[in-house]
N, C-alpha and C. Protein backbone atom coordinates (compact mmCIF):
# COMPACT_ATOMS: atom_id res chain seq x y z
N UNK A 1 -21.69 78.47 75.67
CA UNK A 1 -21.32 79.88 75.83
C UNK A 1 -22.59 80.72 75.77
N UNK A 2 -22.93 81.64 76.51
CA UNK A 2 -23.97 82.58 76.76
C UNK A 2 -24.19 83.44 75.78
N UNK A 3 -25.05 84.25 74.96
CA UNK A 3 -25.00 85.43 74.24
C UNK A 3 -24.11 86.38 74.54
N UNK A 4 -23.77 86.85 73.60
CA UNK A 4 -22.70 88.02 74.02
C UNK A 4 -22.62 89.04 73.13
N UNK A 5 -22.96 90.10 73.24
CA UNK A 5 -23.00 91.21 73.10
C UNK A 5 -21.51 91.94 72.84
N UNK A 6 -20.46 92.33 71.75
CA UNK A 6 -19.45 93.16 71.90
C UNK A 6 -19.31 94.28 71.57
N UNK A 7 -19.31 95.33 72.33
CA UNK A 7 -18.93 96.69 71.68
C UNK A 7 -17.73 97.07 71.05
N UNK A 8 -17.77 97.18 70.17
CA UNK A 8 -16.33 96.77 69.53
C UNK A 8 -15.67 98.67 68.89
N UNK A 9 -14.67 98.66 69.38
CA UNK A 9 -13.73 100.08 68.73
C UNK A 9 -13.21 100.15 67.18
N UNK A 10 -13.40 99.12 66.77
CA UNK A 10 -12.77 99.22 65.64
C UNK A 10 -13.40 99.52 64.05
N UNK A 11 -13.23 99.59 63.13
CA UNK A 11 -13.86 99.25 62.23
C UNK A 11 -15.29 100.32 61.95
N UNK A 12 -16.51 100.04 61.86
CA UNK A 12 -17.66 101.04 62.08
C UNK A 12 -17.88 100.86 63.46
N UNK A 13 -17.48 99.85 64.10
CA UNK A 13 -18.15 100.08 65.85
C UNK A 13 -19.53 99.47 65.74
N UNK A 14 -20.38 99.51 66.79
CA UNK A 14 -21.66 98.89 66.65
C UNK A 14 -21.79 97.95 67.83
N UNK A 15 -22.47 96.70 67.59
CA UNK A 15 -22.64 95.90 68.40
C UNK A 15 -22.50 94.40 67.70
N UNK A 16 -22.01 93.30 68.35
CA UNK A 16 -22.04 91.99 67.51
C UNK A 16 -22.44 91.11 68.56
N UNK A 17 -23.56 90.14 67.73
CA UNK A 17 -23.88 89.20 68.53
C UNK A 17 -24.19 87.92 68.22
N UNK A 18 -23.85 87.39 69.18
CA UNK A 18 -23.86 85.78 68.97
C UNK A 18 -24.49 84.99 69.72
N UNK A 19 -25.14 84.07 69.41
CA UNK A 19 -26.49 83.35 70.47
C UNK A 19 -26.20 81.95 70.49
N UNK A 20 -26.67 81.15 71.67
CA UNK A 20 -26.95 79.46 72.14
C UNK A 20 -28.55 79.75 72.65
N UNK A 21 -28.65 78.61 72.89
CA UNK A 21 -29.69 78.38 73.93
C UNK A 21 -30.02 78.36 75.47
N UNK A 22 -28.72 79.02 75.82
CA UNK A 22 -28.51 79.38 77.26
C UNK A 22 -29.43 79.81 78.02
N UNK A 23 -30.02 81.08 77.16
CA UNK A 23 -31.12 81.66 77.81
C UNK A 23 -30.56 83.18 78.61
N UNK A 24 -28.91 83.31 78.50
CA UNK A 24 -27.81 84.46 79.15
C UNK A 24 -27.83 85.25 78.46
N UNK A 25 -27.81 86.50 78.05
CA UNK A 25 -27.27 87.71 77.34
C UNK A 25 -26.13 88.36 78.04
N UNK A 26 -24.86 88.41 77.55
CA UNK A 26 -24.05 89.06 78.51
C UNK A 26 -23.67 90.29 77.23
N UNK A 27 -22.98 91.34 78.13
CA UNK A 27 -23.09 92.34 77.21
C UNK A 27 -21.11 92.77 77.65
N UNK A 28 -20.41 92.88 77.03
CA UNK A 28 -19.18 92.76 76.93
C UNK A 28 -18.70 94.83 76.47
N UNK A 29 -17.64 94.94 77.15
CA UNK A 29 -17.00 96.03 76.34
C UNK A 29 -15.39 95.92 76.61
N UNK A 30 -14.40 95.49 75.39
CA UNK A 30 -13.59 95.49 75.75
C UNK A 30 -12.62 94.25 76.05
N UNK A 31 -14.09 93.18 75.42
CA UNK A 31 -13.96 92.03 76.37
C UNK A 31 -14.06 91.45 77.87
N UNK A 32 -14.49 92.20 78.11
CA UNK A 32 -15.16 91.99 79.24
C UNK A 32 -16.40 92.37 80.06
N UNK A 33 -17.03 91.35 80.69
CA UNK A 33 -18.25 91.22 80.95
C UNK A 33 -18.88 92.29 81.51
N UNK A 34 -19.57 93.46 81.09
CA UNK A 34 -20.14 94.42 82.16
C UNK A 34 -21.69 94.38 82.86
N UNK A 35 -22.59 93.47 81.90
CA UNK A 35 -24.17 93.34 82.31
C UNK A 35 -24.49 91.67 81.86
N UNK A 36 -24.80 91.19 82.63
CA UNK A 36 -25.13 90.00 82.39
C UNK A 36 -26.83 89.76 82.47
N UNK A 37 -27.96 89.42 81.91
CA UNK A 37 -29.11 88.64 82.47
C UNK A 37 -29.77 87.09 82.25
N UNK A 38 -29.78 86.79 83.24
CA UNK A 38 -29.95 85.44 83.21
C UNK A 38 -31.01 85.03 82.69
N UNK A 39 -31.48 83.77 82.31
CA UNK A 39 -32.93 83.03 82.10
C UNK A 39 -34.19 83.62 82.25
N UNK A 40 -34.00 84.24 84.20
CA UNK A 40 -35.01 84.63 84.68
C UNK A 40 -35.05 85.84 84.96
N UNK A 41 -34.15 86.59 83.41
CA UNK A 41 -34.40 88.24 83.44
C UNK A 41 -33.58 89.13 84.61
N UNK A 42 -32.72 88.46 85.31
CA UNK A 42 -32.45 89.11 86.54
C UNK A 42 -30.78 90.09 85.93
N UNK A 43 -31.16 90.70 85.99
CA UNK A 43 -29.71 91.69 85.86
C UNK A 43 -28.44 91.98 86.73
N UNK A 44 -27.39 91.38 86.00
CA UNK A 44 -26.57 91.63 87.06
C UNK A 44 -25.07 92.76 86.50
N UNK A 45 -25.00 93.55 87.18
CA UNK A 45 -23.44 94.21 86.53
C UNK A 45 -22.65 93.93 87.22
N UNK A 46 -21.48 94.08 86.37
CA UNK A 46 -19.75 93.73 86.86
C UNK A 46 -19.12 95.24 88.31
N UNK A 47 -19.74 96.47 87.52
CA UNK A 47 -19.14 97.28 88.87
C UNK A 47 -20.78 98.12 88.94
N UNK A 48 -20.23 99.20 89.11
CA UNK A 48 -22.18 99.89 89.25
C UNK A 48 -22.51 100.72 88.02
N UNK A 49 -23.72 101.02 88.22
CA UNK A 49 -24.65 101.32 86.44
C UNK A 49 -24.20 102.02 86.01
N UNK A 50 -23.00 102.82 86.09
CA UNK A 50 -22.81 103.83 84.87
C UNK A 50 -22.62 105.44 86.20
N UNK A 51 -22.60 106.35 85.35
CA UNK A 51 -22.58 107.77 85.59
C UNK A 51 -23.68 108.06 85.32
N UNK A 52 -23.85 109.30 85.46
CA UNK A 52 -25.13 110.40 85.92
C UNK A 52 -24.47 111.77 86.01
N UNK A 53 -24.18 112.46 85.32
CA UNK A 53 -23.73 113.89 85.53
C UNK A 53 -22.45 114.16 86.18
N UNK A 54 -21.65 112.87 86.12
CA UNK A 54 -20.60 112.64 86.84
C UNK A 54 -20.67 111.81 88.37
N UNK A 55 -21.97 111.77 88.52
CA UNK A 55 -21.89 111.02 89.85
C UNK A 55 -22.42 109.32 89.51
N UNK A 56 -21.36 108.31 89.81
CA UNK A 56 -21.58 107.25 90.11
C UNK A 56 -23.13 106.40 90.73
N UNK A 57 -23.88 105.80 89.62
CA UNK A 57 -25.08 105.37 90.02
C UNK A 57 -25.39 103.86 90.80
N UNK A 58 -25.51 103.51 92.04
CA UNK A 58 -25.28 102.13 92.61
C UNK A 58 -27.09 101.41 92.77
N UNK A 59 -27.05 100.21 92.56
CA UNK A 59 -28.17 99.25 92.17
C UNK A 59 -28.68 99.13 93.69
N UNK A 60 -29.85 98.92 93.85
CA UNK A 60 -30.55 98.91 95.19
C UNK A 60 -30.34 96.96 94.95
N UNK A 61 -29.83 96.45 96.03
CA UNK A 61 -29.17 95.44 96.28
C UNK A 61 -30.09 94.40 97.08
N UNK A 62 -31.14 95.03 97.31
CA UNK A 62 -32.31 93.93 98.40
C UNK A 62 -33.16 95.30 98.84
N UNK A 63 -34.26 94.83 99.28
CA UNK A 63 -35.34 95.72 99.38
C UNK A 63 -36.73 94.34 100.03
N UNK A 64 -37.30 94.81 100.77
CA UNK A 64 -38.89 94.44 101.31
C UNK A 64 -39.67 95.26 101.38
N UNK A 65 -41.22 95.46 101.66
CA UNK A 65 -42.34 95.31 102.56
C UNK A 65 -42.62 94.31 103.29
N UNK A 66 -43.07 94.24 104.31
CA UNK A 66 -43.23 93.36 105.36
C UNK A 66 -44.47 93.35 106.24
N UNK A 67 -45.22 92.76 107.11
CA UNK A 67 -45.90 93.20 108.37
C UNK A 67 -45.33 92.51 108.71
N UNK A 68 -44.90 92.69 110.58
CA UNK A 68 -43.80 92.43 111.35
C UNK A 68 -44.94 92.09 112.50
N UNK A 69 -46.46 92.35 112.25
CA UNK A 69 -47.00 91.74 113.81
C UNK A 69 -47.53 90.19 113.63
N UNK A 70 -47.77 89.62 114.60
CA UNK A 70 -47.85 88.34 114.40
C UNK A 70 -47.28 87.53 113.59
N UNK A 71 -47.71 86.59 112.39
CA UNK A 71 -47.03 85.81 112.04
C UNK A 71 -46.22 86.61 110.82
N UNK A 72 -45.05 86.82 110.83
CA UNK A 72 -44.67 87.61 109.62
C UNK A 72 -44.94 87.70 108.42
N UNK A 73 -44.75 88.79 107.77
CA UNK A 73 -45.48 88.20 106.09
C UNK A 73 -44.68 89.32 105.41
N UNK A 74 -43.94 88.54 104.39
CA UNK A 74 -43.33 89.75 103.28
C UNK A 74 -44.69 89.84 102.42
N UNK A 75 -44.75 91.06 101.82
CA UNK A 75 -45.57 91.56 101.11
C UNK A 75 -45.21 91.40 99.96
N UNK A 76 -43.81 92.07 99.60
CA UNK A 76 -43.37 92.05 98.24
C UNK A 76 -41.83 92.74 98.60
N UNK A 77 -41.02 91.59 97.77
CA UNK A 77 -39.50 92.33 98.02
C UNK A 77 -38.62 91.59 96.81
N UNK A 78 -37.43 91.89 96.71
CA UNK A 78 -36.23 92.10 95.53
C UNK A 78 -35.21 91.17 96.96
N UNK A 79 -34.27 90.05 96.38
CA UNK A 79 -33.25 89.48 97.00
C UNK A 79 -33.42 89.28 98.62
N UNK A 80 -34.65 89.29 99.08
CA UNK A 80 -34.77 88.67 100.34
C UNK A 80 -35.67 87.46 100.71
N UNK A 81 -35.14 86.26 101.45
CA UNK A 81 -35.55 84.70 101.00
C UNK A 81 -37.10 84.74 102.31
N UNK A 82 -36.46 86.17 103.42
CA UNK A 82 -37.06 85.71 104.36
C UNK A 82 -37.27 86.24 105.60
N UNK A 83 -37.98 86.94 106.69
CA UNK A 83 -38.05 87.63 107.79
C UNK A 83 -38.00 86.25 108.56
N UNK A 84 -36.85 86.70 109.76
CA UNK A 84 -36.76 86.03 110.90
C UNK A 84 -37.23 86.65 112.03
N UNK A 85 -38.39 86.34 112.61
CA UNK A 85 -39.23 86.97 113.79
C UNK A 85 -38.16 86.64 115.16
N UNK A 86 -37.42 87.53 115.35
CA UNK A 86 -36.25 87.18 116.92
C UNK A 86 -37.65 87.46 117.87
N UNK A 87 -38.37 88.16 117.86
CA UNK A 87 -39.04 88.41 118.88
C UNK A 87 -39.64 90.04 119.05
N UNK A 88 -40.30 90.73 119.93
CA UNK A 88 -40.83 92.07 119.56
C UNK A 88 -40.06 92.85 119.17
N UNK A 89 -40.59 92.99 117.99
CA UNK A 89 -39.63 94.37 117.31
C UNK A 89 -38.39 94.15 116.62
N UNK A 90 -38.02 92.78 116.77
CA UNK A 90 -36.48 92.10 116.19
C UNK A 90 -36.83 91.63 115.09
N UNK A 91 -36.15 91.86 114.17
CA UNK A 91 -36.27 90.87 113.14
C UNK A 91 -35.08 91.24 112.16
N UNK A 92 -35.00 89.61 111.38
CA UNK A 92 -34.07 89.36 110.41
C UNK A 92 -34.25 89.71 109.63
N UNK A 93 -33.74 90.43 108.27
CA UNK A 93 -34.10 90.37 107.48
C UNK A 93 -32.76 89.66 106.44
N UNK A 94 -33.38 88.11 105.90
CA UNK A 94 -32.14 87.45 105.23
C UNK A 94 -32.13 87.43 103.45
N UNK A 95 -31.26 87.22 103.03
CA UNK A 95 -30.74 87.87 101.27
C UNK A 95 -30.96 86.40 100.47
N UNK A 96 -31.67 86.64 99.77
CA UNK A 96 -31.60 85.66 98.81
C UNK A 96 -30.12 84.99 98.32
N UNK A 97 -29.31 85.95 97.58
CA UNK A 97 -27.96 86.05 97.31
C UNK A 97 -27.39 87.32 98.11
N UNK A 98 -26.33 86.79 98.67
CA UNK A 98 -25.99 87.60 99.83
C UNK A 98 -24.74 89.21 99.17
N UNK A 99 -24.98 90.03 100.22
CA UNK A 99 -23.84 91.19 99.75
C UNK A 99 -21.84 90.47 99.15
N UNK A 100 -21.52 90.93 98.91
CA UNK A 100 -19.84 90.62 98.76
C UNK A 100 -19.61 91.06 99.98
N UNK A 101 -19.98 91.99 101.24
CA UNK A 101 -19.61 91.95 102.36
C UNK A 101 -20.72 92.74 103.40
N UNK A 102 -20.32 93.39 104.30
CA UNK A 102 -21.21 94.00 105.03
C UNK A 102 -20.97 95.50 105.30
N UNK A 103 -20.11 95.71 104.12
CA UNK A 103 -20.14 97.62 104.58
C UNK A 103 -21.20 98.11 102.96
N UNK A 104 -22.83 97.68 102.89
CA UNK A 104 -23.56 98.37 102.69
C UNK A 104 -24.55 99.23 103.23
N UNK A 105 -25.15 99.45 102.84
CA UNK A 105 -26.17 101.01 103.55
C UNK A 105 -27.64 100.23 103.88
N UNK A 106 -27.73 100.28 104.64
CA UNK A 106 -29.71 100.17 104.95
C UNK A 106 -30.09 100.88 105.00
N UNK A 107 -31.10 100.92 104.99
CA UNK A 107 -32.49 102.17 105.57
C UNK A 107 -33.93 101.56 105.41
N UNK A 108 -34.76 102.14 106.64
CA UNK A 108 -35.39 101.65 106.73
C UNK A 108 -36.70 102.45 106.85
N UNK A 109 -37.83 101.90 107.60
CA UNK A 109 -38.90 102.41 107.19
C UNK A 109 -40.25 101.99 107.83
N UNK A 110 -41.02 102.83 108.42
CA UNK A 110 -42.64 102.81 108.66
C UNK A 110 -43.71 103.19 108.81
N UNK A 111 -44.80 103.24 108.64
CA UNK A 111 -45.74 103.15 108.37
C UNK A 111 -47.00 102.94 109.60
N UNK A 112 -47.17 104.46 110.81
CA UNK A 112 -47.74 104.03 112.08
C UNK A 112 -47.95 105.51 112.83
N UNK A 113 -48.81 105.38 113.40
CA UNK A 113 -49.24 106.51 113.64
C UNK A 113 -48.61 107.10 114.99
N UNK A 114 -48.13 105.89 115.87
CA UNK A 114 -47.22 105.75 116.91
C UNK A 114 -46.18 106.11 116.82
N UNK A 115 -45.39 107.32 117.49
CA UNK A 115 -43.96 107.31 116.98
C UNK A 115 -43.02 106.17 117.45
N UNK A 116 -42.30 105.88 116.56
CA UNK A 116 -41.32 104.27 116.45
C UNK A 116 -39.40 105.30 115.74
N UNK A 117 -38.87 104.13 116.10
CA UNK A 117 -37.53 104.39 115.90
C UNK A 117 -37.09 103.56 115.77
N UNK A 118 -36.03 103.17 114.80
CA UNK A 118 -35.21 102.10 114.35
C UNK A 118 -33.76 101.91 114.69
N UNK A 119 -33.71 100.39 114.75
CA UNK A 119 -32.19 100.48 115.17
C UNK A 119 -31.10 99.39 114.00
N UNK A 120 -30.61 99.94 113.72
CA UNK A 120 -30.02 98.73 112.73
C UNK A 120 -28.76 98.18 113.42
N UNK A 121 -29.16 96.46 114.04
CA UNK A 121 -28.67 95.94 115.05
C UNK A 121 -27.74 95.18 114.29
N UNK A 122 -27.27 94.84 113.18
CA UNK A 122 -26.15 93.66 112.68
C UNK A 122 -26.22 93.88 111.49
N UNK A 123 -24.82 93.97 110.99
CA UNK A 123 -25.21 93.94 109.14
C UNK A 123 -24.19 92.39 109.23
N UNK A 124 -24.59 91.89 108.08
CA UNK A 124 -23.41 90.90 107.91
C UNK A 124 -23.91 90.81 106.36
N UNK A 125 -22.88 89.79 105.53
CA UNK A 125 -23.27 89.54 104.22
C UNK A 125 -24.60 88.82 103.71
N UNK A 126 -24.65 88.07 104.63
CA UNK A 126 -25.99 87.22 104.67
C UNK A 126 -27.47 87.66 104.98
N UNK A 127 -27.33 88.65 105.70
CA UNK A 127 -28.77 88.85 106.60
C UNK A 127 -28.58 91.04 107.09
N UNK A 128 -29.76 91.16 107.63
CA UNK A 128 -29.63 92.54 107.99
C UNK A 128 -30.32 92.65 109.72
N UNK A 129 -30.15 92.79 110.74
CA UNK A 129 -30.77 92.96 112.19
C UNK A 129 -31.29 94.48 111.89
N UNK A 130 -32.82 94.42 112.21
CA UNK A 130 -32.84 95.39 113.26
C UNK A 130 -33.94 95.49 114.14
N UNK A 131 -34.19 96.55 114.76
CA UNK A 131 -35.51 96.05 116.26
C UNK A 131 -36.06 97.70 115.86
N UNK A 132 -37.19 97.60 116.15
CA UNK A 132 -38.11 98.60 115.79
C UNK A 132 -38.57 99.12 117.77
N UNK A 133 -38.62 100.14 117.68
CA UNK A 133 -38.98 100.74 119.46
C UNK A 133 -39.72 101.87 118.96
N UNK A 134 -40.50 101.36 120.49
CA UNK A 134 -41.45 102.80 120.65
C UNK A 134 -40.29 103.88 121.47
N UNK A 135 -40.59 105.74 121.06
CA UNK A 135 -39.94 106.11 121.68
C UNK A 135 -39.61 106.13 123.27
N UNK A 136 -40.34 105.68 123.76
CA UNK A 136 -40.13 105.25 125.11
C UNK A 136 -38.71 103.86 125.38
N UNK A 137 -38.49 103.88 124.20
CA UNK A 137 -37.15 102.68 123.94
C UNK A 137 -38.00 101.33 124.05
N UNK A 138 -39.06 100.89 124.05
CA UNK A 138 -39.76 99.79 124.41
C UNK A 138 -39.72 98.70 122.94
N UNK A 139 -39.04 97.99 123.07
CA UNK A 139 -39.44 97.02 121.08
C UNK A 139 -40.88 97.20 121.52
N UNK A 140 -41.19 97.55 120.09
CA UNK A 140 -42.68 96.92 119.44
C UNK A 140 -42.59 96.50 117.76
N UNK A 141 -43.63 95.85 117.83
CA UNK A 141 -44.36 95.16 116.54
C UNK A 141 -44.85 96.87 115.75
N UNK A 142 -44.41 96.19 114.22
CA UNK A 142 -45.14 96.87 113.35
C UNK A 142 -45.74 96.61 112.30
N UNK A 143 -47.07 97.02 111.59
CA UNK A 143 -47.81 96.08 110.73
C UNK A 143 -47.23 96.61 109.13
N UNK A 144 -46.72 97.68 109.14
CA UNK A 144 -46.06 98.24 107.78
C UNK A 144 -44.13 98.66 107.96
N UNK A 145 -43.54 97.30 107.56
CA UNK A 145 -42.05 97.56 107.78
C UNK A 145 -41.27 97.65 106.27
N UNK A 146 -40.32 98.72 105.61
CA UNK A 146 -39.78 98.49 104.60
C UNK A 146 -38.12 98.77 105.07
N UNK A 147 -37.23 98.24 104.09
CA UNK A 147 -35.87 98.29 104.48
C UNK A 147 -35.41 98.23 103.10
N UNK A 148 -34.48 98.88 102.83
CA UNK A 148 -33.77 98.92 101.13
C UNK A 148 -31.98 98.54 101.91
N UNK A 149 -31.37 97.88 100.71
CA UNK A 149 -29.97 97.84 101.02
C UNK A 149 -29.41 98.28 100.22
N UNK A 150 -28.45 98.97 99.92
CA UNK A 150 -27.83 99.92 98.47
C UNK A 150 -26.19 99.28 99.15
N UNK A 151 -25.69 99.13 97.89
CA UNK A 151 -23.90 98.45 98.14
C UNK A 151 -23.44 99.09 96.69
């Protein structure tokens, strides 16, 4: 059994906890699981982080930097295993651990002195499409690409 954390209503209230060697902290209210982190520190919640002034706060779900010319290269990114080069201006971008479905948000991003325009060509749970164009509608390559996914 994992650490577990209970917020408990009763009594003085507080927090109680109980430990293995799992290496899990889960954090419970109610009995049930709301924040879990694993071994390798990675945080996960049951619905999204909480409120904010009344407005609902949602976890950025995958995120890159990239250069997209020649041979691809992530720079540095959160839940993505991998750029798939389709060809000028196309590319994959695939999820480490994938969405629960495909009605999240992208956005994207660059970095060029050229004006460019984005197209976000496929969402699915697994992966994100899109093709980068010069305004002339032409795909091109770009050497600074970022994309965030929010769900």
């Amino acid at each position: 059994m994992p650490n577990v954390i209970n917020a408990t209503s009763t009594g003085n209230g507080g927090l109680i906890s109980t430990g293995d060697d799992s290496g899990i902290l889960s954090i419970q209210t109610n009995e049930t699981t709301a924040i879990t982190v694993n071994a390798s520190q990675i945080v996960s919640y049951t619905n999204n982080l909480g409120t904010v002034a009344g407005y609902p706060a949602y976890q950025c779900r995958a995120w890159v930097n990239f250069d997209g010319t020649g041979t691809v290269a992530i720079r540095a990114s959160g839940n993505v295993s991998s750029i798939t080069d389709n060809g000028t201006g196309d590319y994959t971008i695939n999820f480490t651990t994938a969405m629960p479905d495909a009605n999240y948000s992208a956005a994207t991003q660059i970095l060029q002195n050229a004006a460019r325009i984005f197209t976000v060509n496929g969402l699915s749970a697994s992966s994100l499409n899109i093709i980068c164009r010069q305004l002339t509608e032409n795909p091109a390559d770009n050497a600074y690409i970022s994309a965030t996914v929010f769900r």
